[in-house]
C-alpha atoms as a PDB file:
ATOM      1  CA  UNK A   1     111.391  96.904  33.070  1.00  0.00           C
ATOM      2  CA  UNK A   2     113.558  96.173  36.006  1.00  0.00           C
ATOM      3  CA  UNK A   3     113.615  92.077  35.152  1.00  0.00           C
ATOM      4  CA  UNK A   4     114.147  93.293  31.494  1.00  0.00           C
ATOM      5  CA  UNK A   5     117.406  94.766  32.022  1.00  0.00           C
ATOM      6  CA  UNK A   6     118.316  91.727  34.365  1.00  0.00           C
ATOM      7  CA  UNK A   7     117.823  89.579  31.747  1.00  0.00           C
ATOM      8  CA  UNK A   8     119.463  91.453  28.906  1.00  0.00           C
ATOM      9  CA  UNK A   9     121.608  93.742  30.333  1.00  0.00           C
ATOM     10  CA  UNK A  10     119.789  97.410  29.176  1.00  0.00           C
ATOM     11  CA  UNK A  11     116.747  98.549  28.616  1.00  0.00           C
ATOM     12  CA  UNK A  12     116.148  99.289  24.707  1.00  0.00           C
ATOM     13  CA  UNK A  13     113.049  97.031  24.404  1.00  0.00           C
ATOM     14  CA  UNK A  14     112.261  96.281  20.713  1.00  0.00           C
ATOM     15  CA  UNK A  15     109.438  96.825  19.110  1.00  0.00           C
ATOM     16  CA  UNK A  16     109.300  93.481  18.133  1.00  0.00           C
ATOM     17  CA  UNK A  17     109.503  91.812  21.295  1.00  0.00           C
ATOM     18  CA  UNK A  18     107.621  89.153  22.905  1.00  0.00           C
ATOM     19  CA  UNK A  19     106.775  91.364  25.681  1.00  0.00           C
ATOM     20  CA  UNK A  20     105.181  93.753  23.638  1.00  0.00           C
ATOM     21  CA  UNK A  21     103.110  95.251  26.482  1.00  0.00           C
ATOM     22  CA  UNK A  22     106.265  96.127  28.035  1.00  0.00           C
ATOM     23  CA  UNK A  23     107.597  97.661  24.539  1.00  0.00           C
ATOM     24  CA  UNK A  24     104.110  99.606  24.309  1.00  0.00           C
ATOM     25  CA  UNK A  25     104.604 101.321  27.711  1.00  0.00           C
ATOM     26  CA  UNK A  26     108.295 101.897  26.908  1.00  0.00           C
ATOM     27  CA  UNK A  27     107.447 103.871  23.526  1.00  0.00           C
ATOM     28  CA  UNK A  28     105.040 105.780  25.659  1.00  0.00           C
ATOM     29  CA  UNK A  29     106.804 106.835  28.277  1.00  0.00           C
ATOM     30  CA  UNK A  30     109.370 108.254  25.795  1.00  0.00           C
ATOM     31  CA  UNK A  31     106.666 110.106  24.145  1.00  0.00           C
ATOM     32  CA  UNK A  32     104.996 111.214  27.592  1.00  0.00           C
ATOM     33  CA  UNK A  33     108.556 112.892  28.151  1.00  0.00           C
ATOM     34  CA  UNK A  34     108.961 114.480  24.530  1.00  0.00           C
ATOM     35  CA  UNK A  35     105.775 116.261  24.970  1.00  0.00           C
ATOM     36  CA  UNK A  36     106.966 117.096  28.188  1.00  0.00           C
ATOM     37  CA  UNK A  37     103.936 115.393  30.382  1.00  0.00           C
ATOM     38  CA  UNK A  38     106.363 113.019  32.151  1.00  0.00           C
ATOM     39  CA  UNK A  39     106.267 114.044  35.462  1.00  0.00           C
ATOM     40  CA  UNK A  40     109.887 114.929  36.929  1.00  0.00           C
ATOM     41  CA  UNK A  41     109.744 111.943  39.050  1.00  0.00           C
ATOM     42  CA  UNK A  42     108.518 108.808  36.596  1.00  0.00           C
ATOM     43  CA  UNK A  43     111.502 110.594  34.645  1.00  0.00           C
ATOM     44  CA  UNK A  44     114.068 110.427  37.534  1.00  0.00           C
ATOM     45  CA  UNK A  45     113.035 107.115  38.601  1.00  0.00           C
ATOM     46  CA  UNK A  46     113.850 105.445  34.437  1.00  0.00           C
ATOM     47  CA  UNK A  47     116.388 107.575  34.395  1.00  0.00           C
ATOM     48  CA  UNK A  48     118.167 105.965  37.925  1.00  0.00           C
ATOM     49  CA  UNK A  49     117.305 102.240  35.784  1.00  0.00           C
ATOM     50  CA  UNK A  50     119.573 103.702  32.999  1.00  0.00           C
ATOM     51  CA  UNK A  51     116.618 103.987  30.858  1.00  0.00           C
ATOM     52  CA  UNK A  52     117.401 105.326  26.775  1.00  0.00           C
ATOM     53  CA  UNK A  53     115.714 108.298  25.779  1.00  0.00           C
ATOM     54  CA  UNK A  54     116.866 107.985  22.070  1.00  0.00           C
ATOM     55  CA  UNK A  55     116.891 104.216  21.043  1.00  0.00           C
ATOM     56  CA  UNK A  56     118.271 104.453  17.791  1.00  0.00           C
ATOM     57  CA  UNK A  57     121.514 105.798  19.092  1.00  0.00           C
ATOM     58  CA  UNK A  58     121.443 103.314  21.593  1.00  0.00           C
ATOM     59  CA  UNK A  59     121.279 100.457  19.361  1.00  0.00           C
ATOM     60  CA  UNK A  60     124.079 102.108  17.746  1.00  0.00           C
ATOM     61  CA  UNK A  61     126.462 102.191  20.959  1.00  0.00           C
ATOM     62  CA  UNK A  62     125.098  98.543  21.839  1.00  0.00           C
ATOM     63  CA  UNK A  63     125.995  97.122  18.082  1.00  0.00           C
ATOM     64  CA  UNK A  64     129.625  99.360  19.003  1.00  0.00           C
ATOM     65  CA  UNK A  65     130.050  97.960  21.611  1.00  0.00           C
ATOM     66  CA  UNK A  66     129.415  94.529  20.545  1.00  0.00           C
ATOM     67  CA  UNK A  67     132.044  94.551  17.846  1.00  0.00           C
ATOM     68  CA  UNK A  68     134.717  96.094  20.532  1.00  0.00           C
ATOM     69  CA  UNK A  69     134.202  93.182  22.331  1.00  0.00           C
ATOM     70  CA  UNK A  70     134.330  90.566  19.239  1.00  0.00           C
ATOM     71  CA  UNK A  71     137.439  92.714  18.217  1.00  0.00           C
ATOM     72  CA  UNK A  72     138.851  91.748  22.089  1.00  0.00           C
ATOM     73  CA  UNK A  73     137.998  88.081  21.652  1.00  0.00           C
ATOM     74  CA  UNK A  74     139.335  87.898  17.866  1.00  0.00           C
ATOM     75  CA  UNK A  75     142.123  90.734  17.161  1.00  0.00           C
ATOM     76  CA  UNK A  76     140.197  91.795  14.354  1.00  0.00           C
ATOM     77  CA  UNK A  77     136.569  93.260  13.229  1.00  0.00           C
ATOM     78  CA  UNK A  78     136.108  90.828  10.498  1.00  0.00           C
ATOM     79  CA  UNK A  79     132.851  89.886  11.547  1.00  0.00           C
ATOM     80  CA  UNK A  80     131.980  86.467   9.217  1.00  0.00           C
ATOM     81  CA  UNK A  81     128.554  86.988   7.245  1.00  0.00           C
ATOM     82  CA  UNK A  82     128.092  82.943   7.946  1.00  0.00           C
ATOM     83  CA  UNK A  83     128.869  83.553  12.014  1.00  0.00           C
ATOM     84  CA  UNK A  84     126.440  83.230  14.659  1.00  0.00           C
ATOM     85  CA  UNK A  85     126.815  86.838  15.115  1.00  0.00           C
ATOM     86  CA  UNK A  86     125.549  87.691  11.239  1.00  0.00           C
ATOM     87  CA  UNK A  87     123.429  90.639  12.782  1.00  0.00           C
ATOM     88  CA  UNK A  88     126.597  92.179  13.661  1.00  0.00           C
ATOM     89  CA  UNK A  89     128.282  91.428  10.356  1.00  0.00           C
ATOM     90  CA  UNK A  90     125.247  92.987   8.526  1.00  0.00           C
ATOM     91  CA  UNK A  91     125.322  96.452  11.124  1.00  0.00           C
ATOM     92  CA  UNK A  92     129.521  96.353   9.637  1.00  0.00           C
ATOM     93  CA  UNK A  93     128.270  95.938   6.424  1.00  0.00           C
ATOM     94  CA  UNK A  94     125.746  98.782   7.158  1.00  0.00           C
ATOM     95  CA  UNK A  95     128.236 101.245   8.391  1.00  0.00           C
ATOM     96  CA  UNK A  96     130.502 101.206   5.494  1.00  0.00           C
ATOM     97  CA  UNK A  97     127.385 101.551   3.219  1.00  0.00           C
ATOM     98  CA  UNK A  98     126.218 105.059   5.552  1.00  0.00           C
ATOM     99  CA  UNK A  99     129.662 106.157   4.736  1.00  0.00           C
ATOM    100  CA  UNK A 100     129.719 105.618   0.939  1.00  0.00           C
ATOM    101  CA  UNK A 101     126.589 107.769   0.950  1.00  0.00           C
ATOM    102  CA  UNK A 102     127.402 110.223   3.157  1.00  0.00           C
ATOM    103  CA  UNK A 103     124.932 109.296   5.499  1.00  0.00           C
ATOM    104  CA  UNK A 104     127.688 108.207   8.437  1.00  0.00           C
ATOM    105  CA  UNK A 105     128.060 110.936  11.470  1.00  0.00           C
ATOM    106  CA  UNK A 106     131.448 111.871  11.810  1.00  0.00           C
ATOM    107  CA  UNK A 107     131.278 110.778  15.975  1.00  0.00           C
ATOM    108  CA  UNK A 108     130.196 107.322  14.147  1.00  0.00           C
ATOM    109  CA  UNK A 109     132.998 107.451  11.634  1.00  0.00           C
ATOM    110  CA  UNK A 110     135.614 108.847  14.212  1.00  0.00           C
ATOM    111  CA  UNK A 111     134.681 106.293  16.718  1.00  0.00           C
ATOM    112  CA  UNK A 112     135.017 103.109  14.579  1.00  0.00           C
ATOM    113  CA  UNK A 113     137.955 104.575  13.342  1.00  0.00           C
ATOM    114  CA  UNK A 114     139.707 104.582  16.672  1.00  0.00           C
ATOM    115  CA  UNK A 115     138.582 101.245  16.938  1.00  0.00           C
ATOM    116  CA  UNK A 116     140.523 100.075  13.613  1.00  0.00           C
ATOM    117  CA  UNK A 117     138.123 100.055  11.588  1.00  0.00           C
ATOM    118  CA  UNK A 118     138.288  98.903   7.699  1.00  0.00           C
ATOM    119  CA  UNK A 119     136.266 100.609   5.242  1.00  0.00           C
ATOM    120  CA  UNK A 120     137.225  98.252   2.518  1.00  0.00           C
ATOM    121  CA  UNK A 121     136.012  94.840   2.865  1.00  0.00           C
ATOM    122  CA  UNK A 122     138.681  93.400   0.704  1.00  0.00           C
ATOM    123  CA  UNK A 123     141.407  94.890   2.498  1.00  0.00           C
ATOM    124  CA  UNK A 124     139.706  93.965   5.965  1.00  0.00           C
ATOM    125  CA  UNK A 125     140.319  90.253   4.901  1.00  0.00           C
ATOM    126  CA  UNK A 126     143.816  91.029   4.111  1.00  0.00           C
ATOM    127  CA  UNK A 127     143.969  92.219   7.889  1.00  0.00           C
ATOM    128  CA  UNK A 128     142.339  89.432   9.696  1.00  0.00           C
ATOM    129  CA  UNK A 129     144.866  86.871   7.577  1.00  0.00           C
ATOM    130  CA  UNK A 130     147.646  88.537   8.649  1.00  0.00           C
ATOM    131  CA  UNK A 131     146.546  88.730  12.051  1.00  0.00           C
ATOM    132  CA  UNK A 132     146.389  85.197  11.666  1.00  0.00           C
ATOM    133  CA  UNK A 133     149.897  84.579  10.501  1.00  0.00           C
ATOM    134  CA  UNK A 134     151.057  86.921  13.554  1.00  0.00           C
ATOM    135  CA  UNK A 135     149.569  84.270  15.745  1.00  0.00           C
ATOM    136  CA  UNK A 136     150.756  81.301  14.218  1.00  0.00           C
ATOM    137  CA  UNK A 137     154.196  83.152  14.163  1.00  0.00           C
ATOM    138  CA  UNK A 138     153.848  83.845  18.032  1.00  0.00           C
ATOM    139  CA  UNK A 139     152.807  80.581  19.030  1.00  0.00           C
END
């Protein structure tokens, strides 16, 4: 677990990883600890590693925090469906179809909000090409 989070920085193993032993013992540590057989240490100890309780929100805040930092590096959150980052464009795409249906928490909504967030695709291009001609204008 410990060389996992070396290499990639946190410890949300997927299920569909080559080290599925690892992803295996992951899944049942979370399930020793919802059924409250964890022992207080084993618990301490992931916990100390920065180990996720609650993937799925975690894989929200890492995909967040992903487009914060293309949104640092670009000026916009136009993420390109053809980029090499086309799993981020298709979380966007994602997001603005939870909030069509409702299905969006408000912390979600309120948080990619703050971060400028467009709702409207069409209108998000609009954005990134005149954050384009504010460049060119500053350079």
């Amino acid at each position: 677990l410990r060389a996992f989070k070396a290499a990639h920085g946190h410890l949300v193993v997927p299920a569909s990883s080559p080290r599925s032993s690892l992803s295996s013992w992951v899944a049942y540590q979370r399930q020793q600890r919802r059924r409250e057989s964890l022992s207080q240490q084993h618990q301490v100890a992931l916990e100390a590693l920065g180990f996720c309780w609650e993937p799925k929100r975690a894989g929200w805040e890492m995909r967040f925090h992903e487009l914060r930092a293309f949104k640092a590096a670009h000026g916009h959150l136009v993420v390109p469906a053809s980029s090499p980052r086309s799993s981020l464009s298709s979380w966007v795409a994602y997001q603005r179809q939870q909030r069509r249906r409702e299905s969006l928490s408000q912390q979600h909504q309120v948080a990619l909000e703050a971060l400028g967030f467009c709702w409207e695709p069409k209108r998000a291009g609009w954005e990134m090409r005149f954050h384009e001609l504010r460049a060119f204008k500053a350079a």
